[in-house]
PDB file of N, CA and C in Angstrom:
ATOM      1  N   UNK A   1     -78.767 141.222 -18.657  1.00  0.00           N
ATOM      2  CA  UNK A   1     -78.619 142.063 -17.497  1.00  0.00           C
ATOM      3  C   UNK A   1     -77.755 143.252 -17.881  1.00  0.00           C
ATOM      4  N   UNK A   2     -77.765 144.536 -17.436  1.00  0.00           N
ATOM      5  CA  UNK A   2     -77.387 145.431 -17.638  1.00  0.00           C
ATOM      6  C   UNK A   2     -76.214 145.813 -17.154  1.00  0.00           C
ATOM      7  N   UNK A   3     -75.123 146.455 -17.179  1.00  0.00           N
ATOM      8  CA  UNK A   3     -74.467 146.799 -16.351  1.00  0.00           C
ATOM      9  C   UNK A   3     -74.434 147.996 -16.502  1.00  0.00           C
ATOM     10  N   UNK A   4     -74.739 149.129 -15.347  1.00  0.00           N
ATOM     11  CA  UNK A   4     -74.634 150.295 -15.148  1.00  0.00           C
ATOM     12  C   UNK A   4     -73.980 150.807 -14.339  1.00  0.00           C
ATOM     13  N   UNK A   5     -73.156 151.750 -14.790  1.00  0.00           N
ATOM     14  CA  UNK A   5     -72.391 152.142 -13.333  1.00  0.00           C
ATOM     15  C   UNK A   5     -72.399 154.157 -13.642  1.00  0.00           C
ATOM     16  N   UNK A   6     -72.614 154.329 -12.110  1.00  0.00           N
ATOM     17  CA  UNK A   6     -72.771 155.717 -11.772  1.00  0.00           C
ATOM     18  C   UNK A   6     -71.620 156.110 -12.158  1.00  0.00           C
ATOM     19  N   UNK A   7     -72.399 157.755 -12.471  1.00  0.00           N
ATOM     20  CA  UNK A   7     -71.531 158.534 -13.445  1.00  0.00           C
ATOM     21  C   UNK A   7     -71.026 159.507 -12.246  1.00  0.00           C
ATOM     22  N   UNK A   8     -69.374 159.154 -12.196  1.00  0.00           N
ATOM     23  CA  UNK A   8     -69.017 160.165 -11.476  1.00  0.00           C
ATOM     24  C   UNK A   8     -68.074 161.533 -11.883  1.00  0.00           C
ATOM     25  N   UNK A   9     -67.952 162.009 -11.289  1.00  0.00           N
ATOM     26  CA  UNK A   9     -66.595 163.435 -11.945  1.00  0.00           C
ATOM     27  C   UNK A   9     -65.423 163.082 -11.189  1.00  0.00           C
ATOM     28  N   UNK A  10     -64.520 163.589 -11.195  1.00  0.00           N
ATOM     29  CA  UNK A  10     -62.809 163.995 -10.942  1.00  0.00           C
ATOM     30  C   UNK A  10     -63.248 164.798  -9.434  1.00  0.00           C
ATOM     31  N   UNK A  11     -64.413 165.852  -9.509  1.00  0.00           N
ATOM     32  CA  UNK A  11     -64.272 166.726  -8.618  1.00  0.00           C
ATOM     33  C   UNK A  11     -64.630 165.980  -6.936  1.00  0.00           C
ATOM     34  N   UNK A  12     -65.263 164.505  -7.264  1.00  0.00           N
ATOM     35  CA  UNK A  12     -65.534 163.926  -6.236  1.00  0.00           C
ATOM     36  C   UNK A  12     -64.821 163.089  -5.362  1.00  0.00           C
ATOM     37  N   UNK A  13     -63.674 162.665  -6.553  1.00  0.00           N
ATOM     38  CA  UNK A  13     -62.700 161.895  -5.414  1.00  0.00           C
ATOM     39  C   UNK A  13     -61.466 162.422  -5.723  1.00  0.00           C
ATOM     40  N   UNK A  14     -60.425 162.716  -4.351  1.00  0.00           N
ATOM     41  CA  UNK A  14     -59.593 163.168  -3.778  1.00  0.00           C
ATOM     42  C   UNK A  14     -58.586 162.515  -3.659  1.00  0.00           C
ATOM     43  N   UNK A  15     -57.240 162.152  -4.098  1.00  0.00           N
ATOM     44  CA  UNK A  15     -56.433 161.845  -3.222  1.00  0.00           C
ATOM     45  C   UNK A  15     -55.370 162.698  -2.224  1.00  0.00           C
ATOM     46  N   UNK A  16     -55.061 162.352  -1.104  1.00  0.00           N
ATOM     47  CA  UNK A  16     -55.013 163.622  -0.159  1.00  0.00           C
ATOM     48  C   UNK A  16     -53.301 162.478   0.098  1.00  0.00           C
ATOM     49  N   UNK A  17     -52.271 163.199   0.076  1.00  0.00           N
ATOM     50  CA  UNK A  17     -50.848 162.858   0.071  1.00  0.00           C
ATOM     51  C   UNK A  17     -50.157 163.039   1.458  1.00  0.00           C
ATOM     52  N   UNK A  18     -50.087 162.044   2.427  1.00  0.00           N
ATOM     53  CA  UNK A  18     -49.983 162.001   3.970  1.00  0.00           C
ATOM     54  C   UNK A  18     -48.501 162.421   3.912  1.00  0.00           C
ATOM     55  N   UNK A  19     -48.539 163.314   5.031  1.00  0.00           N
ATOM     56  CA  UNK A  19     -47.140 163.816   5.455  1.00  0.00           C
ATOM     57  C   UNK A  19     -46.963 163.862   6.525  1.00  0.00           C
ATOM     58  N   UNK A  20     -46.212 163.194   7.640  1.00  0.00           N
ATOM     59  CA  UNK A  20     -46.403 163.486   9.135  1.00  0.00           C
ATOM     60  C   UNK A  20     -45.886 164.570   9.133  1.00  0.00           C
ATOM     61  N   UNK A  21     -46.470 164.944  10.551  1.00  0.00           N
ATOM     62  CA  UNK A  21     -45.305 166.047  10.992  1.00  0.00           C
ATOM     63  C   UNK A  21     -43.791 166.346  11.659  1.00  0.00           C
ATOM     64  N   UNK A  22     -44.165 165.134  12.179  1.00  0.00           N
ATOM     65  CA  UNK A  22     -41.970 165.288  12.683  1.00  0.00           C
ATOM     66  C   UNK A  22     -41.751 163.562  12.733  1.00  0.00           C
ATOM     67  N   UNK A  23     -41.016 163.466  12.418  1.00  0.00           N
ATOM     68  CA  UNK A  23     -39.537 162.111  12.351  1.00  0.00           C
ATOM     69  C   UNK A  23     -40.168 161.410  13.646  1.00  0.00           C
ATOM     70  N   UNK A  24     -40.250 160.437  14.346  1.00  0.00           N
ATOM     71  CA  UNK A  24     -40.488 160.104  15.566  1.00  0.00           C
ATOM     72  C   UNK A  24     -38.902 160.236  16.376  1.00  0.00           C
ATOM     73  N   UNK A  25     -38.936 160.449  17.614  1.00  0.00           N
ATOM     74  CA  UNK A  25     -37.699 161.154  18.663  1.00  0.00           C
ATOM     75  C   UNK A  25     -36.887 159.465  18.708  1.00  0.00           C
ATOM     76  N   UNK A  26     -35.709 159.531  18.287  1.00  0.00           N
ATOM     77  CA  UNK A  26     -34.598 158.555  18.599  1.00  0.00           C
ATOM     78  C   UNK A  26     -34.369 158.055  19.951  1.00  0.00           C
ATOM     79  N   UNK A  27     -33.549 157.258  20.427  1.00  0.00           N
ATOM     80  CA  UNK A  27     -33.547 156.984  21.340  1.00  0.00           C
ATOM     81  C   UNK A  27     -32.652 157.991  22.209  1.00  0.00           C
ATOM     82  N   UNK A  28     -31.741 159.031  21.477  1.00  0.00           N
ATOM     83  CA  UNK A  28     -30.681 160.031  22.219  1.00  0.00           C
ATOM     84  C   UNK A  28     -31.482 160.817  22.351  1.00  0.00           C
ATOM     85  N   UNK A  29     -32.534 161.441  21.531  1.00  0.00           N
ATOM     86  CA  UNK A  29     -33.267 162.413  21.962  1.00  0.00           C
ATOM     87  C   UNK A  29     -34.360 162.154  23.114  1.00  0.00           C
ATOM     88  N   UNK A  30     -34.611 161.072  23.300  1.00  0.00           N
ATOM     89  CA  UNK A  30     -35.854 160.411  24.282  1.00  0.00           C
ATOM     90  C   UNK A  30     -35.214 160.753  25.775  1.00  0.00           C
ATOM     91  N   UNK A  31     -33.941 160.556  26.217  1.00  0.00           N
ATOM     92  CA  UNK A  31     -33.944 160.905  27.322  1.00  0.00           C
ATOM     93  C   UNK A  31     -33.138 159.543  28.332  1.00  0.00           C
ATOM     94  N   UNK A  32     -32.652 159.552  29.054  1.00  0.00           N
ATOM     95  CA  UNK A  32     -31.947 158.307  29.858  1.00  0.00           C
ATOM     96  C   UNK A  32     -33.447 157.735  30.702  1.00  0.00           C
ATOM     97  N   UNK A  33     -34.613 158.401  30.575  1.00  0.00           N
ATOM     98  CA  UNK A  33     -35.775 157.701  31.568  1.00  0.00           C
ATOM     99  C   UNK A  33     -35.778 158.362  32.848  1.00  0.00           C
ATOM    100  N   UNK A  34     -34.736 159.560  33.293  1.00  0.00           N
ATOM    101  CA  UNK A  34     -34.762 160.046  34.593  1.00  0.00           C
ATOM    102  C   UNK A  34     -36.076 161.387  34.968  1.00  0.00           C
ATOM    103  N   UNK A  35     -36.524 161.416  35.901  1.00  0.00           N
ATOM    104  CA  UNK A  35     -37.755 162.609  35.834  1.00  0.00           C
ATOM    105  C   UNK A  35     -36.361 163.571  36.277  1.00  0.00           C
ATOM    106  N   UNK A  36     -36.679 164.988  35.305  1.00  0.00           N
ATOM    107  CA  UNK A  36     -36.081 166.356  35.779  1.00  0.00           C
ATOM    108  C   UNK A  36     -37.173 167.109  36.703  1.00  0.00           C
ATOM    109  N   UNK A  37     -36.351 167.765  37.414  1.00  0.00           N
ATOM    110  CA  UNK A  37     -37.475 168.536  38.298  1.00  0.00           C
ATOM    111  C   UNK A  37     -37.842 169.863  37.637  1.00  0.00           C
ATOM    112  N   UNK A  38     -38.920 170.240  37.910  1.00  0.00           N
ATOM    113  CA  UNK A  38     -39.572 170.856  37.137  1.00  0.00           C
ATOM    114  C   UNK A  38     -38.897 172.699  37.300  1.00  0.00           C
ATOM    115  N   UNK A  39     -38.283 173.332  36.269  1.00  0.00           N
ATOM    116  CA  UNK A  39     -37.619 174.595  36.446  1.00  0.00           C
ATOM    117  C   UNK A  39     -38.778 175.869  36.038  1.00  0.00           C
ATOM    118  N   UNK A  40     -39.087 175.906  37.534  1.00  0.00           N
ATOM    119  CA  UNK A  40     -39.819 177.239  36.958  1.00  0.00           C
ATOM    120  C   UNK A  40     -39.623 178.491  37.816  1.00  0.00           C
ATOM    121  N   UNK A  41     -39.300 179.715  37.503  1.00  0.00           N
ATOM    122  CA  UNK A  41     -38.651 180.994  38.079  1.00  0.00           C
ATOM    123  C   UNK A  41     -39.642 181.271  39.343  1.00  0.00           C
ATOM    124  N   UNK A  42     -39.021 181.391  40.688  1.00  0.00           N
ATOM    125  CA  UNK A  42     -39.930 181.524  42.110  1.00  0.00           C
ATOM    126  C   UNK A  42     -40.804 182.682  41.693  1.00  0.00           C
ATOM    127  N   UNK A  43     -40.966 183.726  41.394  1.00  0.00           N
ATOM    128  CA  UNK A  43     -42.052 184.564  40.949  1.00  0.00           C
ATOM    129  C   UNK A  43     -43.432 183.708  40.018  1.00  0.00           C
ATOM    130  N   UNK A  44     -42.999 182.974  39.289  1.00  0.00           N
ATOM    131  CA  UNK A  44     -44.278 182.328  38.703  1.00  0.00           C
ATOM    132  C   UNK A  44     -44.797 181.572  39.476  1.00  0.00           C
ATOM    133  N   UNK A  45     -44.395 180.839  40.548  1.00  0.00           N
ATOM    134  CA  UNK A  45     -45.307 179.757  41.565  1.00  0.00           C
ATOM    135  C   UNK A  45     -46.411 180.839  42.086  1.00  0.00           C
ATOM    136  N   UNK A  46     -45.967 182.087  42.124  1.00  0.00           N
ATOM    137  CA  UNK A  46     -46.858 182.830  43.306  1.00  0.00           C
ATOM    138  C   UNK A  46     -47.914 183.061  42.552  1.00  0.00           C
ATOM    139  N   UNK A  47     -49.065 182.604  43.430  1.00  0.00           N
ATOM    140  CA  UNK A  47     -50.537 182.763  42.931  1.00  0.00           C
ATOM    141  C   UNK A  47     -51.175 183.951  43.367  1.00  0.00           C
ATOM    142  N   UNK A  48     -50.694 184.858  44.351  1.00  0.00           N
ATOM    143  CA  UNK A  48     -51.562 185.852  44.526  1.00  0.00           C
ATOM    144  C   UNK A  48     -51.949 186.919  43.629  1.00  0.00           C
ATOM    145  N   UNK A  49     -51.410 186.488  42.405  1.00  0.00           N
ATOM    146  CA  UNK A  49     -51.677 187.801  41.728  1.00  0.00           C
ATOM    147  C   UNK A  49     -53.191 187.237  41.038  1.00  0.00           C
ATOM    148  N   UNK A  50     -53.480 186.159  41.150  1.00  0.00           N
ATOM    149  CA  UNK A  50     -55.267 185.286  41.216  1.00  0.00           C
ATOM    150  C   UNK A  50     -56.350 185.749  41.983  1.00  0.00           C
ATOM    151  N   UNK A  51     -55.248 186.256  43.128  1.00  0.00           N
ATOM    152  CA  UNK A  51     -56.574 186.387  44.320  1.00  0.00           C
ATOM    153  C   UNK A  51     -57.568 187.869  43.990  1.00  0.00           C
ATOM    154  N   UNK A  52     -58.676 187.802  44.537  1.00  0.00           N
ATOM    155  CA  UNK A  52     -59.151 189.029  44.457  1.00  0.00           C
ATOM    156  C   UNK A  52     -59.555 189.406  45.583  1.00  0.00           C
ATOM    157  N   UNK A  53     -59.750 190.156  45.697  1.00  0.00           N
ATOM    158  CA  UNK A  53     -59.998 191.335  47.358  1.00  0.00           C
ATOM    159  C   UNK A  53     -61.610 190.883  47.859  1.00  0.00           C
ATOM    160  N   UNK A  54     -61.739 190.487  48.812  1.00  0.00           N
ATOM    161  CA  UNK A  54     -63.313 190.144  49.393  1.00  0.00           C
ATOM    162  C   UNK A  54     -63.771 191.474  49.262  1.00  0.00           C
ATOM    163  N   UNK A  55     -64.771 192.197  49.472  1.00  0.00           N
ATOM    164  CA  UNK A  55     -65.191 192.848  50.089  1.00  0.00           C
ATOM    165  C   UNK A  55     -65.668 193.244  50.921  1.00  0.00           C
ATOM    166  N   UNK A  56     -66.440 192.013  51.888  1.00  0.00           N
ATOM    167  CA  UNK A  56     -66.648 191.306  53.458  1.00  0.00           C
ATOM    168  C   UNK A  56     -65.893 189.891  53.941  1.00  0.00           C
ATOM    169  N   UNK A  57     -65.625 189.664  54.975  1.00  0.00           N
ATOM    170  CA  UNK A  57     -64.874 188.821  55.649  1.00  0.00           C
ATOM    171  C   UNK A  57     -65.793 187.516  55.213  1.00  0.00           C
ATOM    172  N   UNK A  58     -65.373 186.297  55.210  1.00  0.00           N
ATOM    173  CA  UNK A  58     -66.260 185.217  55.476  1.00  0.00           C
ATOM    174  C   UNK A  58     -66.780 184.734  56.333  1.00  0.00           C
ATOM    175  N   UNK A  59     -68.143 184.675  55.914  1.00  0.00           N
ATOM    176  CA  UNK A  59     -69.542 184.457  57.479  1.00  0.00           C
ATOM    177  C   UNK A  59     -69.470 182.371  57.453  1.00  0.00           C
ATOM    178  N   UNK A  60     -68.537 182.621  58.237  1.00  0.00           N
ATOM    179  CA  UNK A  60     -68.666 180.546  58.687  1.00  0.00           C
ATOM    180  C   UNK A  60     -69.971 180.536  59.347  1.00  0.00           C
ATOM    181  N   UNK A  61     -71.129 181.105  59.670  1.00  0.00           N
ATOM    182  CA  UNK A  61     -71.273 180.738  60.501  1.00  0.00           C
ATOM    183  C   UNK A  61     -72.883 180.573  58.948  1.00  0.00           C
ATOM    184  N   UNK A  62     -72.832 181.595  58.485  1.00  0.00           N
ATOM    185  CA  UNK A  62     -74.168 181.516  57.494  1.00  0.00           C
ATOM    186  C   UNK A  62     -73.274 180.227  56.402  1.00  0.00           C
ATOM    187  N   UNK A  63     -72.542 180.107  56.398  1.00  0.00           N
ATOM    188  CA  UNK A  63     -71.887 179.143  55.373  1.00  0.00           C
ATOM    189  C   UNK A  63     -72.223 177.564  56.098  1.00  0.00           C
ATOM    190  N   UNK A  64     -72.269 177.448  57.128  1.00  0.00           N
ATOM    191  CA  UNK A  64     -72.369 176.190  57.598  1.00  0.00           C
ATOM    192  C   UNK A  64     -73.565 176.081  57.815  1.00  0.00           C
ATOM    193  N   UNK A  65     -74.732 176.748  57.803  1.00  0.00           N
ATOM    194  CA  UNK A  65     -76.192 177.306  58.203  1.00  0.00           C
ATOM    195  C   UNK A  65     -76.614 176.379  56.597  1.00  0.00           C
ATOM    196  N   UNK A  66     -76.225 176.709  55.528  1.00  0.00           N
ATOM    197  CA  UNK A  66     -76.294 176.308  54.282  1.00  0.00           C
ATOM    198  C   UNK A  66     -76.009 175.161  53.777  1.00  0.00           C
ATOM    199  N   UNK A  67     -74.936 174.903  54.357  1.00  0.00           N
ATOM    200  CA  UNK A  67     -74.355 173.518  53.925  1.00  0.00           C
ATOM    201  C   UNK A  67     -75.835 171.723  54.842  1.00  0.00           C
ATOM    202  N   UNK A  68     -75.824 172.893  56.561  1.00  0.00           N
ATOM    203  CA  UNK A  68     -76.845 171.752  56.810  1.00  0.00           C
ATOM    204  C   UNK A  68     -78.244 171.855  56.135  1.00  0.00           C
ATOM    205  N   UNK A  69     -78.455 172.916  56.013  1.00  0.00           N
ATOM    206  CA  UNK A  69     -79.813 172.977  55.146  1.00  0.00           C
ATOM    207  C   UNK A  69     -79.823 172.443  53.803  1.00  0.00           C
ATOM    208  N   UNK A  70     -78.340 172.417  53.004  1.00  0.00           N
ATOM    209  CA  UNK A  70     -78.515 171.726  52.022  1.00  0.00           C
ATOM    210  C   UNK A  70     -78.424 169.863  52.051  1.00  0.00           C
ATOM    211  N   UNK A  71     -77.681 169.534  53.314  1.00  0.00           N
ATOM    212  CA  UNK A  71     -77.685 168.189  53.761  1.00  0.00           C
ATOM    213  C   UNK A  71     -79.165 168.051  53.922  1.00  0.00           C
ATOM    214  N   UNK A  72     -79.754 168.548  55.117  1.00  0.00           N
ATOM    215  CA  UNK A  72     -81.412 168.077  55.069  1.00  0.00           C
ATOM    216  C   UNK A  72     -82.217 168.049  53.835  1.00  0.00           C
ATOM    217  N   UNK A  73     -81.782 168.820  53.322  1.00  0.00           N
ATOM    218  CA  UNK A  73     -82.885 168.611  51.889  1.00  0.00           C
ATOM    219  C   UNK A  73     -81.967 167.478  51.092  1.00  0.00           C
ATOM    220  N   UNK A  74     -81.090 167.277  51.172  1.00  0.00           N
ATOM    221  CA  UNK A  74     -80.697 166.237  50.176  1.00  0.00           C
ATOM    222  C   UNK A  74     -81.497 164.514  50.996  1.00  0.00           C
ATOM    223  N   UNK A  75     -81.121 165.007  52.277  1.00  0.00           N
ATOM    224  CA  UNK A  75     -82.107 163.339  53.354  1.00  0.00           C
ATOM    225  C   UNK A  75     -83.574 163.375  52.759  1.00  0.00           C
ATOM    226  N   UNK A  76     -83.998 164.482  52.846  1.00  0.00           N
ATOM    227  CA  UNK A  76     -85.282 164.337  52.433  1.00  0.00           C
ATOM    228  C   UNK A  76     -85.917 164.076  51.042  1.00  0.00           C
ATOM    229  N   UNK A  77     -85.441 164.489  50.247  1.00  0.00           N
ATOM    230  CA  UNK A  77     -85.481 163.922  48.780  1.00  0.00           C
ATOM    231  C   UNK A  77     -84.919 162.633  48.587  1.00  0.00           C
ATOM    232  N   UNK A  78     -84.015 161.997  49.334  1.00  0.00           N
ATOM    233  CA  UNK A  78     -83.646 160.938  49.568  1.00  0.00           C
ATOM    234  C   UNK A  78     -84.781 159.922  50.149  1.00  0.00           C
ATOM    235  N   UNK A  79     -85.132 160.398  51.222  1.00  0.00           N
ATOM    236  CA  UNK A  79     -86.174 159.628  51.967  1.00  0.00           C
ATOM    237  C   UNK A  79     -87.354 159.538  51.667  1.00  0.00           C
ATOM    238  N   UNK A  80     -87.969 160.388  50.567  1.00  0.00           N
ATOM    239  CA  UNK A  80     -89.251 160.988  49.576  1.00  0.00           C
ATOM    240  C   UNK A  80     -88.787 159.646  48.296  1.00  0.00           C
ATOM    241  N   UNK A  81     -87.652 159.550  48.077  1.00  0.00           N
ATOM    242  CA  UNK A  81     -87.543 158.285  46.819  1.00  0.00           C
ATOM    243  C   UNK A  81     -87.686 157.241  47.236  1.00  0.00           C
ATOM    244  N   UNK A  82     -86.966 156.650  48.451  1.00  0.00           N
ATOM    245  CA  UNK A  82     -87.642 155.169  49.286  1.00  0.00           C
ATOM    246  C   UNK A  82     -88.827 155.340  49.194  1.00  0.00           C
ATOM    247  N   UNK A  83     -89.003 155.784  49.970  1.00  0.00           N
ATOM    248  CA  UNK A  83     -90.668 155.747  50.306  1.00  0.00           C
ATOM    249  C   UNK A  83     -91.482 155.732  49.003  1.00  0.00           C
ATOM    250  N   UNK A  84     -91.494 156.095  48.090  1.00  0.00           N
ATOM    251  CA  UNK A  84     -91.856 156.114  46.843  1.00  0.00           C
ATOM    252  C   UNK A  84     -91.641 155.133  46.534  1.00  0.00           C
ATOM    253  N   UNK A  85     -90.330 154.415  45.915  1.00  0.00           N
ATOM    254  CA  UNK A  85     -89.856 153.625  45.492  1.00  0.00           C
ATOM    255  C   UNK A  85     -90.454 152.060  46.529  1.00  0.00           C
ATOM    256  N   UNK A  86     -90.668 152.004  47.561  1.00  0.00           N
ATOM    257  CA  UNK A  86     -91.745 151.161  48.421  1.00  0.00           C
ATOM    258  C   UNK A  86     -92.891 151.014  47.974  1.00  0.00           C
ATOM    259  N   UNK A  87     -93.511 152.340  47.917  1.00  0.00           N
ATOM    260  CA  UNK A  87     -94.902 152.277  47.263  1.00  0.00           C
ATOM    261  C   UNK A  87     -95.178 151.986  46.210  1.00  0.00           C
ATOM    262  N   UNK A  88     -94.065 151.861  45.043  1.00  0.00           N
ATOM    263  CA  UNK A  88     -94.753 151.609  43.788  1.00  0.00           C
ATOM    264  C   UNK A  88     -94.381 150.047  43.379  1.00  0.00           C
ATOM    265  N   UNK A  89     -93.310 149.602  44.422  1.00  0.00           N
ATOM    266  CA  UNK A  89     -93.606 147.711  44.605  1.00  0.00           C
ATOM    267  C   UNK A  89     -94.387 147.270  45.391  1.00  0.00           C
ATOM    268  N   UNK A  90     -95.208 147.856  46.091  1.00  0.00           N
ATOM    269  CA  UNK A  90     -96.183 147.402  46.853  1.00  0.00           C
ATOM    270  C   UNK A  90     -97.345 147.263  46.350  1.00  0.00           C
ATOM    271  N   UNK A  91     -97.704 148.538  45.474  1.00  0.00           N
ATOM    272  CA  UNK A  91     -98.801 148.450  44.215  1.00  0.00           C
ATOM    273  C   UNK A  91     -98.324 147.853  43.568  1.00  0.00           C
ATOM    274  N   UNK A  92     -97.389 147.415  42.682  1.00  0.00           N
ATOM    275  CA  UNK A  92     -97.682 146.442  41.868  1.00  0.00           C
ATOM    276  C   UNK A  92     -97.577 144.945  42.125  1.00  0.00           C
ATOM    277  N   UNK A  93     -97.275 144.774  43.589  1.00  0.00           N
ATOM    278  CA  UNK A  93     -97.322 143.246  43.977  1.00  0.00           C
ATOM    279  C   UNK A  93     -98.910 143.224  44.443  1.00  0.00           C
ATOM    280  N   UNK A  94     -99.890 143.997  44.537  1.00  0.00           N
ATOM    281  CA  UNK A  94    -100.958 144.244  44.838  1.00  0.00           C
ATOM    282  C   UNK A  94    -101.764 143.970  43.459  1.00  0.00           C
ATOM    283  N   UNK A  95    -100.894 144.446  42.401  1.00  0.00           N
ATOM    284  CA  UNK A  95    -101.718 144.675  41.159  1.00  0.00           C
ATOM    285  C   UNK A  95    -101.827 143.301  40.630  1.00  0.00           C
ATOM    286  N   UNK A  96    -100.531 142.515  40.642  1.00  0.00           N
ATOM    287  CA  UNK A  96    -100.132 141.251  40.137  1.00  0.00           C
ATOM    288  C   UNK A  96    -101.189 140.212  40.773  1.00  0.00           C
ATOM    289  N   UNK A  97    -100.937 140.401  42.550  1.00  0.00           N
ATOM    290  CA  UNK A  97    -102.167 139.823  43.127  1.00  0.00           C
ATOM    291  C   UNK A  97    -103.735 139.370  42.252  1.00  0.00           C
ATOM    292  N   UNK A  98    -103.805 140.930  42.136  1.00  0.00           N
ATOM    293  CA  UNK A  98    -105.505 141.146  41.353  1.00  0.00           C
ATOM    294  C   UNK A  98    -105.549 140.380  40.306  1.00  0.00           C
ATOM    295  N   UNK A  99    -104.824 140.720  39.567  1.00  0.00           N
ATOM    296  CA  UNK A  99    -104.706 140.179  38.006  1.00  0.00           C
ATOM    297  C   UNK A  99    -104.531 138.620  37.790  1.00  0.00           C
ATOM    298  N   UNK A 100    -103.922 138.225  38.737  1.00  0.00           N
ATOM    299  CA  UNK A 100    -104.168 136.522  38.840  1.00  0.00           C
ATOM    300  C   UNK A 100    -105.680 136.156  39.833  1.00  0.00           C
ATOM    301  N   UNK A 101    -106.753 136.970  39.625  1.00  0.00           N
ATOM    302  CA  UNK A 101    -107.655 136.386  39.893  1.00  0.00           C
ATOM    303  C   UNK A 101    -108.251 136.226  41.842  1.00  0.00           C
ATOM    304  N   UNK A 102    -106.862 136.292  42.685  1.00  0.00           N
ATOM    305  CA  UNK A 102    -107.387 136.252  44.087  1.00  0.00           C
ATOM    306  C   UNK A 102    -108.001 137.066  44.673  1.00  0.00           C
ATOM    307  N   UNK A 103    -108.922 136.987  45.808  1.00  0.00           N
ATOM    308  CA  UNK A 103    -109.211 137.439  46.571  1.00  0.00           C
ATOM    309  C   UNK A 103    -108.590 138.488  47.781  1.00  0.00           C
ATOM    310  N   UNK A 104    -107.654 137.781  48.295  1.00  0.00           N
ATOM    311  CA  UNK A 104    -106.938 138.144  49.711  1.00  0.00           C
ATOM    312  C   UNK A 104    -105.611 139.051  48.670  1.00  0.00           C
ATOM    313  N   UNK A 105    -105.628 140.197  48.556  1.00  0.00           N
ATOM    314  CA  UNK A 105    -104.560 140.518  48.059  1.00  0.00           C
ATOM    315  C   UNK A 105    -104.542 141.914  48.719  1.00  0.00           C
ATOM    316  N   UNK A 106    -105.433 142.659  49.190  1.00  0.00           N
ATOM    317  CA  UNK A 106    -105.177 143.826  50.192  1.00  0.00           C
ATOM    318  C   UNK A 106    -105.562 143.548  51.850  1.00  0.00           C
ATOM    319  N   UNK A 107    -104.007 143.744  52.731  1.00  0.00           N
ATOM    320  CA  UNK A 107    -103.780 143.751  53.928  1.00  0.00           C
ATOM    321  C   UNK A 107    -105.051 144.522  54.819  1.00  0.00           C
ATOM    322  N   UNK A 108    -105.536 144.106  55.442  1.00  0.00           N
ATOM    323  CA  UNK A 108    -106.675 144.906  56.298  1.00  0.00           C
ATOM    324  C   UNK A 108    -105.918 144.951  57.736  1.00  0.00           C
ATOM    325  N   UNK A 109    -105.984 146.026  57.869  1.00  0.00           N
ATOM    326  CA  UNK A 109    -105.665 146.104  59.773  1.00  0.00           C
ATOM    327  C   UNK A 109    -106.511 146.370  60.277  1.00  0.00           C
ATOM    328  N   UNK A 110    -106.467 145.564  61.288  1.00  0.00           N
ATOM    329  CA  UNK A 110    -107.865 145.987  62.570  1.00  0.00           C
ATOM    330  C   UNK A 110    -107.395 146.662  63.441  1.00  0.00           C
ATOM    331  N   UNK A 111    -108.000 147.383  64.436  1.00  0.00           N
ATOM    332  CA  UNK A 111    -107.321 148.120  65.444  1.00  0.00           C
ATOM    333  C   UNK A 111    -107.860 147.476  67.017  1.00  0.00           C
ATOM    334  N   UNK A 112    -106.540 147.374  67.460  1.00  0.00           N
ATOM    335  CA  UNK A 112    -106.648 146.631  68.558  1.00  0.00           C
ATOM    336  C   UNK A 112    -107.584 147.545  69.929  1.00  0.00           C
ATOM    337  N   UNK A 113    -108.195 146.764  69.949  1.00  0.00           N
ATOM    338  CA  UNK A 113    -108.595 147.385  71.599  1.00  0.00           C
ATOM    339  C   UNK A 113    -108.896 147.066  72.817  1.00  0.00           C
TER     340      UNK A 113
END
């Protein structure tokens, strides 16, 4: 039996020399465990310098116009997946029916009169 072993170079393996980056924090530097409250100069809380200028007022009234129109279409795509989701266990308890051979496997309605 042979023994062969792949020919490798120097340029393929690496050793890479780990250095963390900082000491881990002592227990004096960690802190007594108390939360400080947070120091930040009253000019930086203020957010308006975020805001931007509307250029028209806000229409509540087309905004809520939207929101139900987007509710109805969400019922209805909703109510489009039942119904779907009905129909395609109904066909296949129909199909299963067939496939084992019976007869009586589609519902007939008569109409009363």
């Amino acid at each position: 039996m042979n023994n062969q072993r792949p020919i490798s170079s120097d340029d393929e393996h690496r050793v890479l020399q780990f250095r963390p980056r900082t000491s881990p924090p002592t227990a004096a530097q960690r802190g007594n465990g108390t939360v400080q409250p947070l120091r930040v100069a009253p000019d930086r809380l203020d957010l308006s310098r975020y805001e931007r200028p509307r250029a028209e007022p806000d229409n509540f009234r087309q905004r809520m116009l939207a929101n139900i129109a987007a509710l109805a279409f969400t019922i209805a795509l909703t109510a489009i997946g039942i119904w779907l989701a009905v129909s395609i266990a109904d066909l296949r308890r129909t199909q299963d029916c067939v496939l084992m051979g019976r007869r009586d496997c589609v519902k007939i309605t008569t109409p009363h009169i």
